[in-house]
Protein backbone atom coordinates (compact mmCIF):
# COMPACT_ATOMS: atom_id res chain seq x y z
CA UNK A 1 -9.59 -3.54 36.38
CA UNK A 2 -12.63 -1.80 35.43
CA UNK A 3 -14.50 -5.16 36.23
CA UNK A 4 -13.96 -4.48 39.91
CA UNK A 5 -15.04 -1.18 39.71
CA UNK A 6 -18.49 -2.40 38.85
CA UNK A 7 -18.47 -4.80 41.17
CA UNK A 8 -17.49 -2.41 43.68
CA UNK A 9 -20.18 -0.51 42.92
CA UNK A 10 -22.87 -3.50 43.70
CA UNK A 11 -21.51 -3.94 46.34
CA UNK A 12 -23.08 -1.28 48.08
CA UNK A 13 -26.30 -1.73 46.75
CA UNK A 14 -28.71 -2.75 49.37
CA UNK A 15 -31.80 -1.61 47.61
CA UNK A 16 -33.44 -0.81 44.49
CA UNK A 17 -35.39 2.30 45.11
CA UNK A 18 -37.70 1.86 47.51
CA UNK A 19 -41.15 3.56 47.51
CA UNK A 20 -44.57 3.78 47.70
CA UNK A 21 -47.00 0.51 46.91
CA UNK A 22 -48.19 0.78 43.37
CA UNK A 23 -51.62 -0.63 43.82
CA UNK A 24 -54.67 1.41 44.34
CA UNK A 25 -56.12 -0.06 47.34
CA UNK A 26 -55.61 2.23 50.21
CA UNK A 27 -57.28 2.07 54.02
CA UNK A 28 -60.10 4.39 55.16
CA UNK A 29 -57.69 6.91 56.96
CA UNK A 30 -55.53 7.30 53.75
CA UNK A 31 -58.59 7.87 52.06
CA UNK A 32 -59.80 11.03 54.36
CA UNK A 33 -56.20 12.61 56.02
CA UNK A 34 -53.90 14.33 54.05
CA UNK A 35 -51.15 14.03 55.62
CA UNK A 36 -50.45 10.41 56.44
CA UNK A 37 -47.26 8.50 56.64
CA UNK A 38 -46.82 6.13 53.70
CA UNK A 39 -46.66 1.88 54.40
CA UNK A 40 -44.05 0.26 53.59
CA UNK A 41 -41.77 3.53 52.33
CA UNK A 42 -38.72 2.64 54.80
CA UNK A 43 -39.44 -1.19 55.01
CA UNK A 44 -36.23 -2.21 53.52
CA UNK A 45 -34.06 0.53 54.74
CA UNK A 46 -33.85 3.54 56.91
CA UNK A 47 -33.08 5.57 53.58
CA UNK A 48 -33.85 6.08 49.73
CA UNK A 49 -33.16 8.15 46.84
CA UNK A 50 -35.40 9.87 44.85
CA UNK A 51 -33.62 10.00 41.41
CA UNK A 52 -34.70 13.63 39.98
CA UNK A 53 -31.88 13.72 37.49
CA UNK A 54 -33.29 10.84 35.52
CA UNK A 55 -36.73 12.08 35.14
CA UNK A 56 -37.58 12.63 31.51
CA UNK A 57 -39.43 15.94 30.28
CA UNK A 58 -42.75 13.93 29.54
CA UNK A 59 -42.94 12.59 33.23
CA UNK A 60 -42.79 15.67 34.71
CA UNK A 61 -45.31 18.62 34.54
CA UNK A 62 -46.00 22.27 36.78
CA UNK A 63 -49.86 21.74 37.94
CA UNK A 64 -50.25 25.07 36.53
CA UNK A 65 -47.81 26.02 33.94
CA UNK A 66 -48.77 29.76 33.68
CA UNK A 67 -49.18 30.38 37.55
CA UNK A 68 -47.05 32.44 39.58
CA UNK A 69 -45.91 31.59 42.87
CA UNK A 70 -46.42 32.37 45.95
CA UNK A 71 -44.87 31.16 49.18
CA UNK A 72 -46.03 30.57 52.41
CA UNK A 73 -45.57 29.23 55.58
CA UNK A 74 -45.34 25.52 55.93
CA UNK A 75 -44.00 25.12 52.87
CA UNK A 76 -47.33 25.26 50.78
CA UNK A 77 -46.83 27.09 47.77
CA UNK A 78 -50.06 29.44 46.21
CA UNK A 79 -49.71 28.78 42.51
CA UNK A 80 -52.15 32.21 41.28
CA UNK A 81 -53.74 31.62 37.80
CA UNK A 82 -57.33 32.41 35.68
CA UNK A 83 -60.68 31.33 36.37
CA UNK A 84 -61.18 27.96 34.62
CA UNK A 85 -57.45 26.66 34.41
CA UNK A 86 -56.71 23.09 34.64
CA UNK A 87 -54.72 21.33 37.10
CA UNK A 88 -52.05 19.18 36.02
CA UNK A 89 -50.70 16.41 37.82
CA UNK A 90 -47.02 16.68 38.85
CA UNK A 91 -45.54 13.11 38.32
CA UNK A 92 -47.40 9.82 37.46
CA UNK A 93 -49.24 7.84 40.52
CA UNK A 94 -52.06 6.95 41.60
CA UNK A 95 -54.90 9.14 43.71
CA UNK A 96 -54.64 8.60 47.29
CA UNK A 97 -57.32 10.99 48.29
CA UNK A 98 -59.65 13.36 46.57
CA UNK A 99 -62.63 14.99 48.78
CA UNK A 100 -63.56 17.93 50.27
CA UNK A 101 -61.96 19.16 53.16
CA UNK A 102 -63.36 21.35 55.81
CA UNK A 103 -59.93 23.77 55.80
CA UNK A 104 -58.72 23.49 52.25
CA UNK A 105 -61.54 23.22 50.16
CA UNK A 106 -61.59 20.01 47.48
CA UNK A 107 -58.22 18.51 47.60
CA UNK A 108 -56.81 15.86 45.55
CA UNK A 109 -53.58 14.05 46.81
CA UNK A 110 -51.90 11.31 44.56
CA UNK A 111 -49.17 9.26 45.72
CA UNK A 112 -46.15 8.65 43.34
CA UNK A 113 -43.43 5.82 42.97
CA UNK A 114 -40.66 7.90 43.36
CA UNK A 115 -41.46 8.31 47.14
CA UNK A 116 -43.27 11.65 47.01
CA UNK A 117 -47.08 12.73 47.50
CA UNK A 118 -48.08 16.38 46.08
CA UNK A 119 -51.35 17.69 47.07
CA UNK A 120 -53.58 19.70 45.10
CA UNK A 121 -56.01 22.08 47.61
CA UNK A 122 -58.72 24.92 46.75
CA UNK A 123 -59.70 23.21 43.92
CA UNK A 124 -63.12 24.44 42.19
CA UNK A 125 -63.63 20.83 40.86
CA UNK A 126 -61.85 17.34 41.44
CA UNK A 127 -62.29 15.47 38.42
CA UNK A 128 -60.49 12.33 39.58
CA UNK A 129 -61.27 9.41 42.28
CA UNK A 130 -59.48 7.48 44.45
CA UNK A 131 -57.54 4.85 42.87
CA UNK A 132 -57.12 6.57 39.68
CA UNK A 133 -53.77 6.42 38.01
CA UNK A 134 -52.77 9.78 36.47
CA UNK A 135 -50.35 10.33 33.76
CA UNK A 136 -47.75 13.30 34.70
CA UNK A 137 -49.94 16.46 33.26
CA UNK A 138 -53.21 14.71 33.17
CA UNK A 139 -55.87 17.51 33.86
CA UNK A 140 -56.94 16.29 37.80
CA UNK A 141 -58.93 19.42 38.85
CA UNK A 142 -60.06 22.46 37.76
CA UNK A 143 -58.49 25.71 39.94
CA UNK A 144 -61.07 27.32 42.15
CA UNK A 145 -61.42 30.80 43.71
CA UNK A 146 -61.35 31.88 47.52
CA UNK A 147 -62.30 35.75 48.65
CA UNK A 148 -62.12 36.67 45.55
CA UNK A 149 -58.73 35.13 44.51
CA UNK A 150 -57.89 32.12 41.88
CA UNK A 151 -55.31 30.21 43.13
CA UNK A 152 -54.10 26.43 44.03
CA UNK A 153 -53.03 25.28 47.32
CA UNK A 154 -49.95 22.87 46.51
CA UNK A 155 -47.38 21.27 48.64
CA UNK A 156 -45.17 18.40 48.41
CA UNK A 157 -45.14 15.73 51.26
CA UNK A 158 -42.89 12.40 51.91
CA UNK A 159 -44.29 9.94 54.37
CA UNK A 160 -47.18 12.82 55.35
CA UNK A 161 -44.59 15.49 55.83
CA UNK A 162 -44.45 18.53 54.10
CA UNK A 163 -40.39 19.10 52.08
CA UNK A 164 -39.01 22.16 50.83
CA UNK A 165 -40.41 22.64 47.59
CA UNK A 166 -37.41 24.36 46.28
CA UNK A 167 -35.20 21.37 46.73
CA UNK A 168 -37.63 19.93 44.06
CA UNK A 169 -38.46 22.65 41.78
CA UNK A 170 -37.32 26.31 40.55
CA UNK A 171 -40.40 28.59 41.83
CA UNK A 172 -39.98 31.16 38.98
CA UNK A 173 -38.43 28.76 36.46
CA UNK A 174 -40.64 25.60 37.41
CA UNK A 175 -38.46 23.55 36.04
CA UNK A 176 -37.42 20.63 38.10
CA UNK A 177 -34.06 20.14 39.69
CA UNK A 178 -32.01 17.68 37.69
CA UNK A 179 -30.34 16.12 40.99
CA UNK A 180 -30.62 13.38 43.03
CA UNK A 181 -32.47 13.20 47.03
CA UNK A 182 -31.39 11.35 50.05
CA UNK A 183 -34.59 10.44 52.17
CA UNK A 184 -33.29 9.46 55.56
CA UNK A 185 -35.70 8.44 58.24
CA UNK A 186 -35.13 10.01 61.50
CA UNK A 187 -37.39 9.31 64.44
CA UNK A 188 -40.50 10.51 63.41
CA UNK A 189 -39.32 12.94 60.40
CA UNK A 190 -37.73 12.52 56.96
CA UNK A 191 -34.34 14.26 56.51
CA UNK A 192 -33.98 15.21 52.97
CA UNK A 193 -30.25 16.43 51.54
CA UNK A 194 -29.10 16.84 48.12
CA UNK A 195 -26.97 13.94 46.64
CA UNK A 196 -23.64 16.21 45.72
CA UNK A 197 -20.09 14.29 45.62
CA UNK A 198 -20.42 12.06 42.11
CA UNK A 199 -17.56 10.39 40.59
CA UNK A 200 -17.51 8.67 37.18
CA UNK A 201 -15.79 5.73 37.16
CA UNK A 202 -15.61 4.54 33.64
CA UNK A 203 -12.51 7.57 34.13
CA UNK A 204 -9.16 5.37 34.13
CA UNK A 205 -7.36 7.29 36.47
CA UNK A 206 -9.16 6.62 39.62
CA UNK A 207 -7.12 4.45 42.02
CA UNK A 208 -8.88 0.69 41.68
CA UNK A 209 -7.74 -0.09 45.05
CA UNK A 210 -9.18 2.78 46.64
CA UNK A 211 -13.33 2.40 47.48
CA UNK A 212 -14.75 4.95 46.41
CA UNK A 213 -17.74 5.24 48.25
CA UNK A 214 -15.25 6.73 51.38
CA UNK A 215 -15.46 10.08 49.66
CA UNK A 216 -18.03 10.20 47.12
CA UNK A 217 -22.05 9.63 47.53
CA UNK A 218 -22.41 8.42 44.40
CA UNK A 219 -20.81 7.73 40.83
CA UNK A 220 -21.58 6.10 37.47
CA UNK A 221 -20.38 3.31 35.18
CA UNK A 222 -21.09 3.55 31.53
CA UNK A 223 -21.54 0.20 30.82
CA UNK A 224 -19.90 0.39 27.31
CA UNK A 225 -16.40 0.99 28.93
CA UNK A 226 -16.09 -2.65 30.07
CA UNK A 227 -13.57 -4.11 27.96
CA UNK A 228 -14.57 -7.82 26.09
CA UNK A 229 -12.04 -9.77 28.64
CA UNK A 230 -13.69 -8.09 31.79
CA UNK A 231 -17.32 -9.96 31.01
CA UNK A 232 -18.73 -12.86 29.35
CA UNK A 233 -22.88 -13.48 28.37
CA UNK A 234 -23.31 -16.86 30.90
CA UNK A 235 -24.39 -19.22 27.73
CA UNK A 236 -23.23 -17.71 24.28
CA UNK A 237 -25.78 -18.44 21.78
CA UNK A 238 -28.92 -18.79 23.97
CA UNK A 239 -31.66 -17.40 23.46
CA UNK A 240 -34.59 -16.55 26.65
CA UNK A 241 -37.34 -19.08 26.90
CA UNK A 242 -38.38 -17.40 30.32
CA UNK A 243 -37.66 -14.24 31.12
CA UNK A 244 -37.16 -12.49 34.77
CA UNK A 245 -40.02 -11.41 36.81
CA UNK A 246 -43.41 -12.25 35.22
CA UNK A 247 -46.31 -13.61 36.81
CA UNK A 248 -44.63 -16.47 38.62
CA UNK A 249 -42.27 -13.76 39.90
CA UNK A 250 -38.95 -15.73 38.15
CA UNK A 251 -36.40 -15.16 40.39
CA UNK A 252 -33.68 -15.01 37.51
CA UNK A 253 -33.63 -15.48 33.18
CA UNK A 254 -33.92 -19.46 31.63
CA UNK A 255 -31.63 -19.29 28.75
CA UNK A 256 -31.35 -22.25 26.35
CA UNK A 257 -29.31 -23.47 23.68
CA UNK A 258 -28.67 -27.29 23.63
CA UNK A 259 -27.86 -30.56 26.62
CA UNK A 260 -24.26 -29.87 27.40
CA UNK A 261 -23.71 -26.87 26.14
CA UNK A 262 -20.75 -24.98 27.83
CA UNK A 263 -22.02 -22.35 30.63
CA UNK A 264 -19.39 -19.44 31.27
CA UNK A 265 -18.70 -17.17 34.50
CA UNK A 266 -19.92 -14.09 33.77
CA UNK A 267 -16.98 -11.92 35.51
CA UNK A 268 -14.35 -13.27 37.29
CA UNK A 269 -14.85 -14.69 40.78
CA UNK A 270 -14.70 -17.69 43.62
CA UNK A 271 -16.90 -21.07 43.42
CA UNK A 272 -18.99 -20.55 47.26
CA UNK A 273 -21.45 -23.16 46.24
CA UNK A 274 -21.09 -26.22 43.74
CA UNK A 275 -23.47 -29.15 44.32
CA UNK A 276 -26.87 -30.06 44.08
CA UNK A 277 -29.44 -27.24 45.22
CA UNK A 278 -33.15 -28.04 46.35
CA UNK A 279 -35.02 -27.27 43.04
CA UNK A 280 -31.91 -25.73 41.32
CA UNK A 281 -30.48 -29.36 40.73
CA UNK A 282 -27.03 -28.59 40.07
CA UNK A 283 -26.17 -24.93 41.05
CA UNK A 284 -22.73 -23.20 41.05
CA UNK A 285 -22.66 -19.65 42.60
CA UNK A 286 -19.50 -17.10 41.99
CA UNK A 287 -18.87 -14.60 44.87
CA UNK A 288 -17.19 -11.59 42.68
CA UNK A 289 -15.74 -8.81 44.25
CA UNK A 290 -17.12 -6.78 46.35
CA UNK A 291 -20.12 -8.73 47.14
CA UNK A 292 -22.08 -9.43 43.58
CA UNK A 293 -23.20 -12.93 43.60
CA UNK A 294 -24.14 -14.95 39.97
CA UNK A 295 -26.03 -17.94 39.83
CA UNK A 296 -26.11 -21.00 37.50
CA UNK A 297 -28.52 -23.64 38.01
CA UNK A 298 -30.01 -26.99 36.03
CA UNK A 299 -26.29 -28.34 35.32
CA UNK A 300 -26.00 -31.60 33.74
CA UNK A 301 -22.93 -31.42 35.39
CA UNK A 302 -20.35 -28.82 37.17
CA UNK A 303 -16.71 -28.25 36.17
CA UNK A 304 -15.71 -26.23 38.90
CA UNK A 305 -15.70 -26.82 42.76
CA UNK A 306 -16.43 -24.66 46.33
CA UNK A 307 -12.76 -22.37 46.50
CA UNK A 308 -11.92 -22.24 43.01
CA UNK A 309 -11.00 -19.14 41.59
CA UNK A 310 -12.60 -18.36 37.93
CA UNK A 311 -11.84 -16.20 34.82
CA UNK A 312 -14.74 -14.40 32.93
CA UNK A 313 -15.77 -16.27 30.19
CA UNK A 314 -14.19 -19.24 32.04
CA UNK A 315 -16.49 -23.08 31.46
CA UNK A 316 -17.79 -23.78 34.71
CA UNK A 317 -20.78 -26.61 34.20
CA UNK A 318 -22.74 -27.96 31.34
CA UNK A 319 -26.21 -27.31 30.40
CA UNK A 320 -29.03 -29.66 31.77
CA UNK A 321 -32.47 -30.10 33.11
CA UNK A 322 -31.52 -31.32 37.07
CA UNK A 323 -33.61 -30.30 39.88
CA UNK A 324 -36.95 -28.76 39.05
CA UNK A 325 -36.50 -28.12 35.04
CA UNK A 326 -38.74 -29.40 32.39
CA UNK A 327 -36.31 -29.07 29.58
CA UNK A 328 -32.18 -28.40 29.36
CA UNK A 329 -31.35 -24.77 30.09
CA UNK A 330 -29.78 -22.37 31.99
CA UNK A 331 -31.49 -20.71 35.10
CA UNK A 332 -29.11 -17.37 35.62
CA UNK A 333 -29.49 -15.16 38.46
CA UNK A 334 -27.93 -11.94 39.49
CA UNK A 335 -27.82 -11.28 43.06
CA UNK A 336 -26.45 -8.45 45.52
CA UNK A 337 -25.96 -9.54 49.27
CA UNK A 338 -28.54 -12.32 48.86
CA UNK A 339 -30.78 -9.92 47.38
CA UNK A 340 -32.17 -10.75 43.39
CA UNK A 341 -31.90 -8.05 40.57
CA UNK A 342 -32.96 -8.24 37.13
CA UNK A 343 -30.30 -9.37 34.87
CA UNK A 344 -31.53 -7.33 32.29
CA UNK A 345 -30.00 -3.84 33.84
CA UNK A 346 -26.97 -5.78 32.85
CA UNK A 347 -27.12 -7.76 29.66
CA UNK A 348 -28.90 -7.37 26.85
CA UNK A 349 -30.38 -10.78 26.00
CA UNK A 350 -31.40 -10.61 22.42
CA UNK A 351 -27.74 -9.77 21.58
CA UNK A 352 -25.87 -11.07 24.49
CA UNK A 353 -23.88 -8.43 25.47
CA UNK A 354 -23.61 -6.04 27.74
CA UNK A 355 -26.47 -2.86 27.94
CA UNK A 356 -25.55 0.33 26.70
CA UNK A 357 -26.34 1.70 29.54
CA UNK A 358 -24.85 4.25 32.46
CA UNK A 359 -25.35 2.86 36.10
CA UNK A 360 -25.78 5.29 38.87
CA UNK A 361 -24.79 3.78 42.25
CA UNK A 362 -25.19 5.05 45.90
CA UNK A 363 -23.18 4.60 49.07
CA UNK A 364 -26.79 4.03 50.94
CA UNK A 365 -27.94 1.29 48.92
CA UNK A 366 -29.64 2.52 45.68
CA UNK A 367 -28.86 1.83 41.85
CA UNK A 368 -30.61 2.85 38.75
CA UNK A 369 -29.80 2.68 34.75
CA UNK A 370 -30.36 5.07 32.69
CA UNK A 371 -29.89 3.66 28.37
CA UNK A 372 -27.37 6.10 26.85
């Protein structure tokens, strides 16, 4: 039962998280306006989550630990220190901007993968370029001094708009909030709302039968709760000769053992595809519940056919090197609504089982793992 609970809760995942383009490369205009909207940040969905509650204390930093705060208008916060302090960076990213600006003095603005740009304004000295990546506390600038005041200039933007710092951050305690943000994408604006109503599921007395996305925004699965005859690791005894991602961008994990060997479902499931594949060569695909597809390709053969309905841990084909395959494996892929994810949030490989992990899944589309 608690099987379908997980795959329940992939089957609302549309996305990973979503954000900002790592690389440094960024046009003219990014390079010279503040605030800018961000490529690509809604390409894959009209909302995302930025996931503050799973931010660890060494990737987060106050740009100026001893400052005190105060705010103004617009929702730019004047963070008052000494003569000489150093300004930290808030999160890791990379430098989007960092110039002088005819109304704020020498600003620095760097662009982070969680979705959000913080700006850095007034400063006395930038000491980092565009296309730098900073570490979260890296010293960026040095605070300057304006009418006879030391202060920074900072504000928080997502897609060129300026947020609500205190839905981020405690201005007296500056700690950050240990929550989770909803970025929704309305007309021209970002909406952004706290992530309340969470439900764990690994708890045994929530009704199965019952979605539980229809009254909660979110929940989590500890991993670890999944009992032995609820899973199975796809080929026991392999070991990974190519793993997921990579340079070639491997859509899935090889996993070998010997010709023949036995290849299991993973979770239980129905056969929707069980034939020869393009460069798959033999390729069966289980439908679970709730939308969570698995994938098993190279088959010397299949044991199972389209409309079957399989047990984890059940034999469904036997290892070989059909299709596009250079030696006998096992090409394993975990996908949600067509969409590829890296087995690995699941199992662990070197000791084929399951992670020990906590999943945190969202009725818009977003999933992360957090190791417990």
């Amino acid at each position: 039962m608690l099987l379908r609970n997980i795959l329940l809760a992939f089957s609302m995942v549309v996305t990973l998280s979503a954000f900002a383009p790592a690389n440094d490369k960024f046009t003219p205009a990014e390079q010279q306006q503040i605030s800018i909207a961000t490529p690509r940040l809604f390409a894959r969905s009209n909302a995302f989550n930025i996931e503050l509650s799973l931010v660890r204390p060494n990737e987060y930093a106050f740009p100026l630990p001893v400052g005190k705060i105060d705010r103004h208008d617009n929702n730019r916060l004047e963070i008052v220190s000494q003569e000489g302090d150093a300004v930290k960076a808030m999160f890791a990213g990379v430098v989007r901007l960092s110039r002088r600006h005819a109304e704020h003095g020498n600003v620095i603005v760097v662009r982070h993968s969680n979705g959000l740009e913080t700006v850095y304004a007034n400063n006395a000295q930038n000491l980092v370029a565009v296309g730098d990546r900073v570490k979260a506390g890296q010293t960026i600038a040095i605070i300057g001094s304006k009418e006879g005041r030391t202060y920074l200039d900072f504000w928080i933007m997502i897609n060129g708009g300026r947020v609500n710092p205190e839905i981020i951050l405690g201005l007296k305690s500056h700690k950050l909030h240990k929550q989770t943000l909803l970025c929704t994408k309305k007309g021209s604006n970002v909406d952004v709302s706290v992530v309340k109503d969470e439900v764990d599921i690994s708890d045994s007395s929530i009704d199965l039968n019952v979605d539980p996305f229809a009254k909660n925004e979110v929940f989590k699965l500890d991993l670890e709760k999944l009992e032995q005859q609820q899973w199975a690791y796809p080929l026991p005894g392999a070991k990974v000769i190519s793993p997921y991602g990579g340079r070639r961008n491997h859509a899935g994990v090889d996993l070998k053992t010997r010709p023949n060997d036995e290849i299991v479902a993973a979770f239980d499931g129905e056969v929707i595809r069980s034939g020869p594949f393009s460069a798959y060569g033999n390729c069966v695909i289980l439908k679970h519940a709730w939308g969570l597809e698995t994938l098993y390709s190279h088959q010397s053969k299949n044991l199972v056919k389209v409309g079957d309905k399989v047990k984890a841990g059940q034999v469904i084909g036997l290892t070989g090197r059909t299709g596009r395959a250079t030696t006998e494996h096992l090409h394993f892929e975990m996908r949600f609504k067509g969409r590829r994810f890296n087995p690995n949030i699941i199992f662990d490989h070197v000791n084929r089982r399951l992670q020990k992990s906590t999943l945190t899944l969202r009725k818009n589309g977003g999933f992360s793992s957090k190791k417990n």
